[in-house]
Every structure is written in C-alpha cells, then in structure tokens.
N, C-alpha and C. Protein backbone atom coordinates (compact mmCIF):
# COMPACT_ATOMS: atom_id res chain seq x y z
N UNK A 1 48.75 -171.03 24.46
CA UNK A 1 47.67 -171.67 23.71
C UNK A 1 47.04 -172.75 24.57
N UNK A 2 45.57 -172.62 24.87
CA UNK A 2 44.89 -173.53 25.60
C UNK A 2 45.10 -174.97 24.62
N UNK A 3 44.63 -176.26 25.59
CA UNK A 3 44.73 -177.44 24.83
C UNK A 3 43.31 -177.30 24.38
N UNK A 4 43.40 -178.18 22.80
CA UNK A 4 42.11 -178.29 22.34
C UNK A 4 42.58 -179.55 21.75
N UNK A 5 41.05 -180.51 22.01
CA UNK A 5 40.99 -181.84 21.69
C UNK A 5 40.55 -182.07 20.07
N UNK A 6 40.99 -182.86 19.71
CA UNK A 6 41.02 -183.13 17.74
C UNK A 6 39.60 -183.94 17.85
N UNK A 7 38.55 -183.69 17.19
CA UNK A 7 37.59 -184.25 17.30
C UNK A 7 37.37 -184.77 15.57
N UNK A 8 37.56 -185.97 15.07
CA UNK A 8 37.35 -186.57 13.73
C UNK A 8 36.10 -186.70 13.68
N UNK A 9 35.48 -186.52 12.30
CA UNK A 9 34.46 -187.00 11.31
C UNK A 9 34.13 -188.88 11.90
N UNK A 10 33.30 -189.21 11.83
CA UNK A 10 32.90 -190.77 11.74
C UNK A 10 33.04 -190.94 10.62
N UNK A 11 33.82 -192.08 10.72
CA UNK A 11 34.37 -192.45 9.32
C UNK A 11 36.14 -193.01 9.07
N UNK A 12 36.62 -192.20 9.91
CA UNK A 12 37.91 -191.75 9.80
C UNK A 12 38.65 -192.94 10.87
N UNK A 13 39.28 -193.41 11.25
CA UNK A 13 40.33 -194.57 12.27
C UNK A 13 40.35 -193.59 12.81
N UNK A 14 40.13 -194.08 14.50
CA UNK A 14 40.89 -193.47 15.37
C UNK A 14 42.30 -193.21 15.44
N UNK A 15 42.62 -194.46 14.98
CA UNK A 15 44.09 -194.39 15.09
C UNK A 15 45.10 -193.42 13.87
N UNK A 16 44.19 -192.75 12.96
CA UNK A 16 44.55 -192.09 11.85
C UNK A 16 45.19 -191.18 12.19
N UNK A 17 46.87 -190.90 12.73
CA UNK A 17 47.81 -190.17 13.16
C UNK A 17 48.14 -188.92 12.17
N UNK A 18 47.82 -189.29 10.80
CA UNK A 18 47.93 -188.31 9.90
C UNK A 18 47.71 -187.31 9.95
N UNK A 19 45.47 -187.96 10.10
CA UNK A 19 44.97 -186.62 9.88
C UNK A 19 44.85 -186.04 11.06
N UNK A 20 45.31 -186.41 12.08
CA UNK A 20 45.13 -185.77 13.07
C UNK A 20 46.04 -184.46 13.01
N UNK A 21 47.68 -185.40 12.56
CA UNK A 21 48.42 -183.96 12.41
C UNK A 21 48.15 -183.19 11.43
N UNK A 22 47.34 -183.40 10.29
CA UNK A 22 47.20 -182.55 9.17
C UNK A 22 45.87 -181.27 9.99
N UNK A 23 44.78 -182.23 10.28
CA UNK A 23 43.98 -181.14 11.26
C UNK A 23 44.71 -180.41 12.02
N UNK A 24 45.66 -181.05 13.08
CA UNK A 24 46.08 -179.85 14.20
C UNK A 24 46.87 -178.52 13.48
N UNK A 25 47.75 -179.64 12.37
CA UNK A 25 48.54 -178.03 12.15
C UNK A 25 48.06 -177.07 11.25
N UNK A 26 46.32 -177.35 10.74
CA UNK A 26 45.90 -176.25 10.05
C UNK A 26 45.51 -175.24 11.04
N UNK A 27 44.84 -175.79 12.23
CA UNK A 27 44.16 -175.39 12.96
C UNK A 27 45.41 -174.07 13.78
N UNK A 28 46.34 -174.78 13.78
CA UNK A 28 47.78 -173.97 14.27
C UNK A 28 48.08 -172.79 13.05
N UNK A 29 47.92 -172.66 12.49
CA UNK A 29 48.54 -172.22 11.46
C UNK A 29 47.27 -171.14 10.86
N UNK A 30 46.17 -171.68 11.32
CA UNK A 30 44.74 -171.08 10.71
C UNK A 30 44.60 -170.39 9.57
N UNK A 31 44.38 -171.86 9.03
CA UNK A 31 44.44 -172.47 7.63
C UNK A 31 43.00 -171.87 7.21
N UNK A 32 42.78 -171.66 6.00
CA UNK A 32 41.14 -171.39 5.45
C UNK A 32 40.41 -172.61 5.70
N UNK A 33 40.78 -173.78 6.10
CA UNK A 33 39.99 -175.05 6.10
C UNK A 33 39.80 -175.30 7.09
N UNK A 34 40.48 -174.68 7.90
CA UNK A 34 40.95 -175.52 9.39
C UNK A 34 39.52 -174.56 10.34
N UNK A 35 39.02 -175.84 11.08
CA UNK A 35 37.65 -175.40 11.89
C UNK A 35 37.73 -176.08 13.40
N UNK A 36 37.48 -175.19 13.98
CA UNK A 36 37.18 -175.26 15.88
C UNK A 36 35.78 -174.67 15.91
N UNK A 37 35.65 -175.76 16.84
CA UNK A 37 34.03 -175.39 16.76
C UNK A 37 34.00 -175.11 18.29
N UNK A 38 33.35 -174.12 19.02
CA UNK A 38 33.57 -173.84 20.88
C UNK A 38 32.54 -174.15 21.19
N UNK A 39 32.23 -174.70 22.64
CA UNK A 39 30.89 -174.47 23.08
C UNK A 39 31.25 -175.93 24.25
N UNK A 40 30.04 -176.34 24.47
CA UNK A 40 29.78 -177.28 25.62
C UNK A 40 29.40 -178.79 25.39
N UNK A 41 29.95 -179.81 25.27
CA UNK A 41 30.03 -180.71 24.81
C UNK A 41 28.15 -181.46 24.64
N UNK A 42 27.49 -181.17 26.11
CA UNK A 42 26.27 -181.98 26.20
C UNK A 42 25.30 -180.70 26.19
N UNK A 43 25.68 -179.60 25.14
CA UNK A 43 24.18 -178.90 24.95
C UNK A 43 24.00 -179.50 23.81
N UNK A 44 22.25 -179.24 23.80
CA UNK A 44 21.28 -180.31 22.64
C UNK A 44 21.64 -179.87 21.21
N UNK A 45 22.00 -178.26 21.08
CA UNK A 45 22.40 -177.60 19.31
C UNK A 45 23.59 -178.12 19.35
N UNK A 46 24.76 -178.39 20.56
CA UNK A 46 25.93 -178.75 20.34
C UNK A 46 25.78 -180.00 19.53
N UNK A 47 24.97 -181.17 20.05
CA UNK A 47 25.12 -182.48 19.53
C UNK A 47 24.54 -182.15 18.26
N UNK A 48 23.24 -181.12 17.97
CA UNK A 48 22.50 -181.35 16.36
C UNK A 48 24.34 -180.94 15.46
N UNK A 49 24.96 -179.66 16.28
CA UNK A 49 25.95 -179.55 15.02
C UNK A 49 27.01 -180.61 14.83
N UNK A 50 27.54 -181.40 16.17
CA UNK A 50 28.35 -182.03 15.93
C UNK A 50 27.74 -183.52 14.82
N UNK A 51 26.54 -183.40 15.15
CA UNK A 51 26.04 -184.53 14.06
C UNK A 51 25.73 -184.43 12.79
N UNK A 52 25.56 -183.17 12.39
CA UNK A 52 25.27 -182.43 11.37
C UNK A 52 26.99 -182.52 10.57
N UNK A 53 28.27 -182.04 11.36
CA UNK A 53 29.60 -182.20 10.90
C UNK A 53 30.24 -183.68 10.57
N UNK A 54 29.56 -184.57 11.50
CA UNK A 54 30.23 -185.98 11.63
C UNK A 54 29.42 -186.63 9.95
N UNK A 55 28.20 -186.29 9.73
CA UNK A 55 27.44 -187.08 8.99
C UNK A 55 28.13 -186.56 7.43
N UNK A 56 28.78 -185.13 7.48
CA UNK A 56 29.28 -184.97 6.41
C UNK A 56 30.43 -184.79 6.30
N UNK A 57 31.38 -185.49 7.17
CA UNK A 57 32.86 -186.07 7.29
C UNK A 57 33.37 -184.20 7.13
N UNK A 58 32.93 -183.61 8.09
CA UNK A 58 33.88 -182.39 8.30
C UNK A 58 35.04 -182.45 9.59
N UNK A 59 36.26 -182.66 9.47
CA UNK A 59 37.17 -182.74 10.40
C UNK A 59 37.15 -181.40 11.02
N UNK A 60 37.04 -181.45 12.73
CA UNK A 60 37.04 -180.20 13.61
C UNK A 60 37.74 -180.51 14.84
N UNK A 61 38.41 -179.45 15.19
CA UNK A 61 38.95 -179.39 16.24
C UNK A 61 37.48 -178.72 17.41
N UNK A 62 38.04 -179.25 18.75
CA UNK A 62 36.34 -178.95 19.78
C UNK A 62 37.17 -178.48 20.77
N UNK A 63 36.76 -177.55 21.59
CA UNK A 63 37.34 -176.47 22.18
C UNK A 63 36.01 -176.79 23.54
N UNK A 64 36.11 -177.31 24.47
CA UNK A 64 34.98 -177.44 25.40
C UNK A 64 35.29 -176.05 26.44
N UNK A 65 34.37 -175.65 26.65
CA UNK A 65 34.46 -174.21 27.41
C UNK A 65 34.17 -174.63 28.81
N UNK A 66 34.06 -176.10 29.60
CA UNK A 66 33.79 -176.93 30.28
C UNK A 66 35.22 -177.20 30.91
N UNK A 67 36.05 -177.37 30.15
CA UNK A 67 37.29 -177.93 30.41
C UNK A 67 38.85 -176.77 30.13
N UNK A 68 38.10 -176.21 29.17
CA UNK A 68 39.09 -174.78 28.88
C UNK A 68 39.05 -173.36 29.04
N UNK A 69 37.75 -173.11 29.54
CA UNK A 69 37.34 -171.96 29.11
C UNK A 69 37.23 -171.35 28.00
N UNK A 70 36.81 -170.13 27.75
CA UNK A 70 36.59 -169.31 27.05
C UNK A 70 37.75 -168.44 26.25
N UNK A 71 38.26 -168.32 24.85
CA UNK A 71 39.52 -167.98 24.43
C UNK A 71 39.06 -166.68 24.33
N UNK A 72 39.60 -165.56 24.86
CA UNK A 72 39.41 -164.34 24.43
C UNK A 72 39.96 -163.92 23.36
N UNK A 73 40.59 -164.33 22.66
CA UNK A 73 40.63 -163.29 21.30
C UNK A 73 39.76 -163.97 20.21
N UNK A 74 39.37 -165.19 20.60
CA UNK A 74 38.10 -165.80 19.32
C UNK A 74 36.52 -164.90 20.27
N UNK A 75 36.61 -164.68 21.27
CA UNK A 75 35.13 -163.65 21.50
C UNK A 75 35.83 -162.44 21.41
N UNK A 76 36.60 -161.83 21.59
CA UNK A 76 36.54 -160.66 20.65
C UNK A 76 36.68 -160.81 19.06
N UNK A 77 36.95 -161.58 18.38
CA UNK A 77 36.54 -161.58 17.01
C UNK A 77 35.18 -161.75 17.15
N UNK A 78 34.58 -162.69 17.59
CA UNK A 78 33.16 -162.92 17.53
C UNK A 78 32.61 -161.55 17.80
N UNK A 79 32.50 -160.41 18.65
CA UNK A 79 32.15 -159.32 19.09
C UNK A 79 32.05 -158.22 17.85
N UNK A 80 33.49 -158.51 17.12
CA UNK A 80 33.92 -157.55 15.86
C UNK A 80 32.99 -158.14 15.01
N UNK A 81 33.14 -159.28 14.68
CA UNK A 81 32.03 -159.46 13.43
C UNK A 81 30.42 -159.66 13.68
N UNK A 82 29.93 -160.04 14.95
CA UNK A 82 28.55 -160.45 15.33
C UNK A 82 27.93 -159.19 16.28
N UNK A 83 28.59 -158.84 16.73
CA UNK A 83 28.11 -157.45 18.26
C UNK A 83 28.30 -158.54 19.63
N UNK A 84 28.71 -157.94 20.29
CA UNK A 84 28.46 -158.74 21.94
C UNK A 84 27.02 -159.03 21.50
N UNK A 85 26.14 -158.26 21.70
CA UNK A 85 24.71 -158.98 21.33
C UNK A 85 24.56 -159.71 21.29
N UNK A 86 24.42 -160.01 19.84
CA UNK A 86 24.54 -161.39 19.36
C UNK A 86 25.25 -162.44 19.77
N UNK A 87 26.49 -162.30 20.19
CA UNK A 87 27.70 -163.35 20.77
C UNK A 87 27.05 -164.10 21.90
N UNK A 88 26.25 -163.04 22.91
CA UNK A 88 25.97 -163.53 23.88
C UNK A 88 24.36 -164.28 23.42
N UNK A 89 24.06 -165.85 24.50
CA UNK A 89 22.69 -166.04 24.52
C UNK A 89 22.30 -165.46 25.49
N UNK A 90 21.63 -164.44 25.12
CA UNK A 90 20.40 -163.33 25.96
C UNK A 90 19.22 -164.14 26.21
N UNK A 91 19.14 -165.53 25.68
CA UNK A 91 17.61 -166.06 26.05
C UNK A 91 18.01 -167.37 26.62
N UNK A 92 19.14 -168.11 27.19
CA UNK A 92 19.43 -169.08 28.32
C UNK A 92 19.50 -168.89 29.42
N UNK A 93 19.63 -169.93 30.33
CA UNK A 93 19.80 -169.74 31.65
C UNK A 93 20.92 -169.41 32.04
N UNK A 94 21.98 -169.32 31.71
CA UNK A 94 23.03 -168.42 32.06
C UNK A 94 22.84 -166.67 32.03
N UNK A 95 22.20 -166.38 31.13
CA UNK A 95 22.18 -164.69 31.38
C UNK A 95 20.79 -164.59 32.62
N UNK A 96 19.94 -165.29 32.01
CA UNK A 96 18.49 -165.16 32.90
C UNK A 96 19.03 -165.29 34.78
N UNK A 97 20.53 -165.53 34.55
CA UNK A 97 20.65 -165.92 35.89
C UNK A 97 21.82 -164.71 36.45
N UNK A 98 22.20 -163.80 35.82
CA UNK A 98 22.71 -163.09 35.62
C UNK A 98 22.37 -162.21 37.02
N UNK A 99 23.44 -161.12 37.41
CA UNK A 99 22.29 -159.87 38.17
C UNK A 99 21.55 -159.09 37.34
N UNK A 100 20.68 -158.35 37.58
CA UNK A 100 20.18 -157.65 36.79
C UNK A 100 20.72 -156.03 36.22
N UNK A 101 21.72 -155.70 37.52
CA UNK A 101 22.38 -154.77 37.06
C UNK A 101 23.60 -154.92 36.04
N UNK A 102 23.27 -155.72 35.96
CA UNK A 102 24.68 -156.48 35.10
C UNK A 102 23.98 -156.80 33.58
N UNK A 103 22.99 -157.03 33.69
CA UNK A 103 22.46 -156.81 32.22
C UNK A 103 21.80 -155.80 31.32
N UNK A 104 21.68 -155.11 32.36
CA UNK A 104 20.92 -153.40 32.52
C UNK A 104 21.87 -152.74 32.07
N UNK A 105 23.30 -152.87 32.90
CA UNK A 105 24.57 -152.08 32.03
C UNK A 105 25.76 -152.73 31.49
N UNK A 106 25.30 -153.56 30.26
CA UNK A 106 26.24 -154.08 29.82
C UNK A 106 27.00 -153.40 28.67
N UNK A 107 28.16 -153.57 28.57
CA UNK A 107 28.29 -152.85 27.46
C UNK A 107 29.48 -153.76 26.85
N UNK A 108 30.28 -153.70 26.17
CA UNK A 108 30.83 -154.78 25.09
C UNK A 108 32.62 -155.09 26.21
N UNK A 109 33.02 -154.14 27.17
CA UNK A 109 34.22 -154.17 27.89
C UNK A 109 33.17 -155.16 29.01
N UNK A 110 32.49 -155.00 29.37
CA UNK A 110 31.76 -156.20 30.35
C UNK A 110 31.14 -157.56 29.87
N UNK A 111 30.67 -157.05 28.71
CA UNK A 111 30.13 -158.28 27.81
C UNK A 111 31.83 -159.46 28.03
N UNK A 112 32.68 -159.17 27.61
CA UNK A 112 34.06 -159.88 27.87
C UNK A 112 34.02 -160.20 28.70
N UNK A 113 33.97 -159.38 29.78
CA UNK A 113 34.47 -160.48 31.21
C UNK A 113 33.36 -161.20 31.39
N UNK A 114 32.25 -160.79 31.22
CA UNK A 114 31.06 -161.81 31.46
C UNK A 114 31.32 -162.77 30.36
N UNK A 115 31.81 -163.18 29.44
CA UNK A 115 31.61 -164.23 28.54
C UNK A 115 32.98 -164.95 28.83
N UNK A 116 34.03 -164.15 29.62
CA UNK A 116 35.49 -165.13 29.81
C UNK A 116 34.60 -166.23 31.38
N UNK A 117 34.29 -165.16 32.32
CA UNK A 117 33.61 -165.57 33.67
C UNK A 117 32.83 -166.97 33.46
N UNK A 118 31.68 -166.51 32.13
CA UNK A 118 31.10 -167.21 32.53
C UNK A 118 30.28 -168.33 30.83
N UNK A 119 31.54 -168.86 30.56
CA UNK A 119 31.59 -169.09 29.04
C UNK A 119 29.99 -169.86 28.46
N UNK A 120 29.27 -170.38 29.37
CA UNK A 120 28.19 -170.81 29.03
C UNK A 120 26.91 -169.76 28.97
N UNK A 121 27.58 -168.37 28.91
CA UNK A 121 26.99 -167.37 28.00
C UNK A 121 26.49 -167.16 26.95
N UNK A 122 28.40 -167.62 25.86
CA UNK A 122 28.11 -167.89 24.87
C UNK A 122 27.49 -168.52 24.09
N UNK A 123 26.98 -167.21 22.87
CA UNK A 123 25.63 -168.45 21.75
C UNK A 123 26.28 -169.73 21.74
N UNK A 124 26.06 -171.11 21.06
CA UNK A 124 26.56 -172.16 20.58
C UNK A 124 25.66 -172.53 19.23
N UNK A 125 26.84 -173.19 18.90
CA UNK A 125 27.91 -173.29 18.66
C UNK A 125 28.86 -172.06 18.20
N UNK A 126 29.80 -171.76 18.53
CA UNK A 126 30.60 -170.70 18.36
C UNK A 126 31.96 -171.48 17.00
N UNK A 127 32.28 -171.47 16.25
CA UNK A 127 32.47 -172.11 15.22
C UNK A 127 33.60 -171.25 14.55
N UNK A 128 34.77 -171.26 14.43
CA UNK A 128 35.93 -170.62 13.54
C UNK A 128 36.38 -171.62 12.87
N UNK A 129 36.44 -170.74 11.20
CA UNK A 129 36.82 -171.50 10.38
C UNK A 129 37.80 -170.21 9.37
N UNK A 130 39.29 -170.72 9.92
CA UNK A 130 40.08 -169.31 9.10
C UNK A 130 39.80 -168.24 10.05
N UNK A 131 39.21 -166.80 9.08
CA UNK A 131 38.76 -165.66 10.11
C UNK A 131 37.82 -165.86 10.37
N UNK A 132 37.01 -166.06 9.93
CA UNK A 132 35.60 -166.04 10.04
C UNK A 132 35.03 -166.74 10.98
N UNK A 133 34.11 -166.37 12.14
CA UNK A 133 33.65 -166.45 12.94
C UNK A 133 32.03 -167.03 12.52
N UNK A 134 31.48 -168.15 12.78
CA UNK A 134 30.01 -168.41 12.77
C UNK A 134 29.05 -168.94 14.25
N UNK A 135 28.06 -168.23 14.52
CA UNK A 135 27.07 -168.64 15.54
C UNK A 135 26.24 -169.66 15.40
N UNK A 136 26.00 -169.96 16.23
CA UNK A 136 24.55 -170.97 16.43
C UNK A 136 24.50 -171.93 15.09
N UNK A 137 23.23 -172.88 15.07
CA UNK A 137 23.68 -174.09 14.22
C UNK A 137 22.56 -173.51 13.46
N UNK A 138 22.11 -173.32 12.14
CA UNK A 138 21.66 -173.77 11.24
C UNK A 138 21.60 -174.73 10.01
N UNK A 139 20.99 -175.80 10.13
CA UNK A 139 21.84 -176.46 8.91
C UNK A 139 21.91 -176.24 7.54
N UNK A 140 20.82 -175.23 7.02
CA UNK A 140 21.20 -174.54 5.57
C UNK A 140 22.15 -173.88 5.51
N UNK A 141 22.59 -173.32 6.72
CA UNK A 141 24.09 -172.35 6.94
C UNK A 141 24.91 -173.04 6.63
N UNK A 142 25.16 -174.23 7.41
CA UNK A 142 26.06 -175.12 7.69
C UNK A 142 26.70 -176.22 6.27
N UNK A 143 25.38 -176.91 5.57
CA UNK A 143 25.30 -176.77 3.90
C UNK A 143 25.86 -175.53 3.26
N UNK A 144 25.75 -174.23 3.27
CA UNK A 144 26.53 -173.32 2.56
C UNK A 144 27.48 -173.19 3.32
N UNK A 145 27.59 -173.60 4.28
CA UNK A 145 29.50 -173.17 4.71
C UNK A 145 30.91 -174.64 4.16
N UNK A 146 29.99 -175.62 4.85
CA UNK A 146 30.91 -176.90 4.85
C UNK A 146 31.01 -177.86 3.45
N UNK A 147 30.03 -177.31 3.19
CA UNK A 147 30.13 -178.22 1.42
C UNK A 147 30.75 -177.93 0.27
C-alpha cells in the first residue's frame, strides 16, 4: 500500500489525532464514507475541488500522483466504470504531448501503462469514495455526492 497523506476539512485541529485515525481506518477498510481524492496537488480543478471539500468540512484522504504515483487498481476501476476514454484527459498537455502512434493505437492494456507512466494523464480530480469511482470536479456533482 502506497503512503497517502490525511488531508482534513478547515475547521478541524491539526492536532485532531482522532479524526485522523477515524479517516485513515475508513479509508483502510473502504468504508462507504471514506474518500481519496487522486490527482496533482497545484492543478487549478485540483484546488476548485479541494476548496469546494474544505468549505463543506468533507474529510479526504489526497493521494498526490507527484509523490506516489498512480495506483493501478483505482485506474482500473476507473476504466471499468468510466472507459479508459474518459479516465484519460485527451485534451491536456500530457496526452497532446504524447507520440502520436501512441494515441492512434491506444487501446485500454496501453491506456494503463500510459496512465501508471505517466499519471498526469489522468482526468482530475480522480475521487474514490467506497466503490465508486468519480471524475473531474463539478460542483452540482459534488453537492449530490458529498451532502
């Protein structure tokens, strides 16, 4: 199990040892409540969601793909429920930078290694909560998911 850093709600003591262990061991245990959110700490949707979570005291665990990489069995869930397609951003500078034969024949066994290779592929926010897998930030989504 890669390390993943406990990222609290504003609001909450740093020093709040509790909830930290009450977060980690849902997150261990993958709890229906318990949420990791993946992606890259200083992209601009990263900060709208993390501000969007902090403002409505949602406790998340943050998974930086910067510092950990990419977990392969949360992008193959993402794959099962979304399509590589979708999983991947097809419209950033990470694919645009891509070879071209490599995007010409992609197919979902390459889509993987290209998204372990090169994790700033992935859409963001990449977001598990339980099974369920969610993309990118919307905040009406985000209102029907977290509230």
């Amino acid at each position: 199990m890669r390390h993943k850093t406990l990222h609290r709600a504003k609001g909450f003591h740093q020093k709040d040892k509790v909830l930290s262990q009450i977060c980690f061991s849902w997150q261990i245990r993958g709890m229906k409540n318990s949420i990791t959110v993946y992606g890259i700490k200083n992209c601009d949707t990263m900060k709208k969601a993390f501000t969007w979570l902090d403002k409505h005291k949602v406790a998340y665990a943050f998974h930086d793909y910067k510092k950990s990489g990419a977990d392969s069995a949360v992008v193959k869930r993402s794959f099962e429920q979304h399509g590589w397609e979708n999983t991947l951003n097809r419209k950033g500078m990470t694919w645009r930078n891509l070879p071209d034969n490599i995007k010409t024949g992609m197919t979902e066994k390459s889509a993987l290694e290209t998204a372990i290779d090169n994790p700033s592929v992935i859409k963001r926010p990449l977001i598990v909560r339980g099974k369920d897998v969610v993309l990118g930030f919307d905040e009406d989504e985000f209102a029907k998911l977290f509230s």
